[in-house]
Protein backbone atom coordinates (compact mmCIF):
# COMPACT_ATOMS: atom_id res chain seq x y z
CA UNK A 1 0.00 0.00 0.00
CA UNK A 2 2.89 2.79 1.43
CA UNK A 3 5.24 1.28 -1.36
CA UNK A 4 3.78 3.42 -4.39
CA UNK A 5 4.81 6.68 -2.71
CA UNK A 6 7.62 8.40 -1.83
CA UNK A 7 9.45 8.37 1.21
CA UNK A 8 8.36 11.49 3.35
CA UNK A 9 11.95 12.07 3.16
CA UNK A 10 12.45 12.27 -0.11
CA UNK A 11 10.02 14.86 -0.83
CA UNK A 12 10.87 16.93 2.10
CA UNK A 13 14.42 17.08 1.96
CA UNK A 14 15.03 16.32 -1.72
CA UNK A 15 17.94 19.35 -2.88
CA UNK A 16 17.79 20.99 0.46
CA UNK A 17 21.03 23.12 1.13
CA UNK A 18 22.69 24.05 3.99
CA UNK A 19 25.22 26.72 4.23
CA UNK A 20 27.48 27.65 7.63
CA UNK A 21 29.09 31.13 7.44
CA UNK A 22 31.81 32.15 9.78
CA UNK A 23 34.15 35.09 10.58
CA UNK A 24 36.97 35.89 12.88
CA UNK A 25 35.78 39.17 14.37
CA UNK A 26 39.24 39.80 16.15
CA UNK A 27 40.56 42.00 13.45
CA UNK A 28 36.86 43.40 12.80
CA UNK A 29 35.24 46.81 12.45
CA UNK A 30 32.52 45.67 14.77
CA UNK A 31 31.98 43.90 18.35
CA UNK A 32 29.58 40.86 18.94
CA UNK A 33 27.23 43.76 20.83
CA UNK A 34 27.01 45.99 17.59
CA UNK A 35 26.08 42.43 15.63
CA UNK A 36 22.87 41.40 17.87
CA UNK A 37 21.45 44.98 17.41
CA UNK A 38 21.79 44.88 13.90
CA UNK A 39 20.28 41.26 14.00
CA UNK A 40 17.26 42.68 16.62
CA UNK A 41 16.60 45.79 14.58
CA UNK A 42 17.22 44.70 10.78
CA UNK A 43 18.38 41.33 9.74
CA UNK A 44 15.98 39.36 11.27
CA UNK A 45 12.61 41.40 9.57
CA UNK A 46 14.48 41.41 6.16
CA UNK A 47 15.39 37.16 6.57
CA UNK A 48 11.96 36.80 7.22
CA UNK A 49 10.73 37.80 3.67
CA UNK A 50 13.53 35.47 1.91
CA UNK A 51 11.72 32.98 -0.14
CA UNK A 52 13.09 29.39 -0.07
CA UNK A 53 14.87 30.27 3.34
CA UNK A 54 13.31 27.81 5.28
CA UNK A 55 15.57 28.50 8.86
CA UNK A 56 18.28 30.66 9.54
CA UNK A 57 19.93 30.85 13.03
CA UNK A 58 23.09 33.22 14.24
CA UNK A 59 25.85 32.41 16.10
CA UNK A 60 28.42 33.80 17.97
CA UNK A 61 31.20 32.83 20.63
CA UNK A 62 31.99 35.68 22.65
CA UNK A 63 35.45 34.67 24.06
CA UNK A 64 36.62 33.33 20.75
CA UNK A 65 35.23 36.36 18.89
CA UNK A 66 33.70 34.44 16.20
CA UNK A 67 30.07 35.20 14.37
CA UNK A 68 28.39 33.49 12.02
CA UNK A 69 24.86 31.91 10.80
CA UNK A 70 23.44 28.56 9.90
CA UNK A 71 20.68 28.62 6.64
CA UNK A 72 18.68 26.12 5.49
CA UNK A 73 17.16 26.56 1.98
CA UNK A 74 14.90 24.14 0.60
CA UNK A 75 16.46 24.30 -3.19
CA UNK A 76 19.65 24.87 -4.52
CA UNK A 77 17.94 27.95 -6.56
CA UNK A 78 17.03 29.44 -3.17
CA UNK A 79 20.53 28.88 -1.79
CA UNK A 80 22.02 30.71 -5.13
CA UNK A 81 19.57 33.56 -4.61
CA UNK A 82 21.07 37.21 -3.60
CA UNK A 83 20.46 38.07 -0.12
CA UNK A 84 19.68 40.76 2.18
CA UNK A 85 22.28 41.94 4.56
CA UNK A 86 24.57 44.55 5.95
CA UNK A 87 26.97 41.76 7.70
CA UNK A 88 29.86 41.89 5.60
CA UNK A 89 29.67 45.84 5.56
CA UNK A 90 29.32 46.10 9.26
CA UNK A 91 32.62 43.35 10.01
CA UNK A 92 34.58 44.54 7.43
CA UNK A 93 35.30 41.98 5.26
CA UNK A 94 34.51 38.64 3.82
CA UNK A 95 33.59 35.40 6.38
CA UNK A 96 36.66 33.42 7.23
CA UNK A 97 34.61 30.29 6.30
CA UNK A 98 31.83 29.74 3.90
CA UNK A 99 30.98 25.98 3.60
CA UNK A 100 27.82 24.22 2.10
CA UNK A 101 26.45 20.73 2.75
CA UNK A 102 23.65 18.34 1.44
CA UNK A 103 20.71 17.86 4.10
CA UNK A 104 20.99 14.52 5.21
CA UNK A 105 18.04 14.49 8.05
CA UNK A 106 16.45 16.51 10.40
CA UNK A 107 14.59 15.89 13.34
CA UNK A 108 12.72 18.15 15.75
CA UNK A 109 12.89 16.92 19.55
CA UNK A 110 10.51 17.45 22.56
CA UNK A 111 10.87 21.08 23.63
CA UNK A 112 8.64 23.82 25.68
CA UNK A 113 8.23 26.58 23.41
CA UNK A 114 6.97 26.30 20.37
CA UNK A 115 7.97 29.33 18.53
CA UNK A 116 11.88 29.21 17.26
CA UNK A 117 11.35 33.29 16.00
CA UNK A 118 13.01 35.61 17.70
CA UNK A 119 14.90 33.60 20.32
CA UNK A 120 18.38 34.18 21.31
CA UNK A 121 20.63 36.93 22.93
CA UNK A 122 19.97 39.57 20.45
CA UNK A 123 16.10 39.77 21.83
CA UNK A 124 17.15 39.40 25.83
């Protein structure tokens, strides 16, 4: 009966893309600070409105000075798409790191809250 169709996987995650982005912020124009404002009052509102992005989180580590972010598009055409952003302006150059992967699996565990928007340091 279940044979005939496709695995949910396959037409979920079929040609979804990940991409990490990383910088050294040690030899930056801006601080980790200056970052989460311009995440709480900009970035996050204009990531919103991308079309294909289906999740986009940013990172930082405070004592290693490093910033980044973690996207998950849903097509490589998405992925490939120009996007919205004053990051590179504000740090002062390009990311240190720029990698892209296939999307193997995902999984969502057991968790309290049910909204992932606007959660994180920038909004405390």
């Amino acid at each position: 009966m279940f044979g005939e169709y496709p695995a949910l996987g396959q037409i979920t995650l079929r040609g979804m893309v990940v991409r990490i982005v990383l910088w050294n912020l040690a030899d930056s124009k801006t601080t980790i600070e200056e970052l989460r404002r311009y995440v709480r009052d900009e970035s996050v509102d204009e990531f919103a409105e991308v079309e294909g992005l289906r999740f986009k989180a940013w990172i930082s580590d405070a004592l290693g000075e490093r910033w980044g972010a973690f996207y998950l598009f849903e097509s490589r055409e998405a992925a490939d798409q120009a996007l919205p952003g004053r990051a590179r302006e504000l740090i002062g150059k390009q990311p240190d790191l720029v990698d892209e992967f296939d999307l193997e699996a995902t999984v969502e565990g057991r968790y309290a809250d049910e909204e992932l928007s606007r959660l994180g340091l920038a909004f405390e």
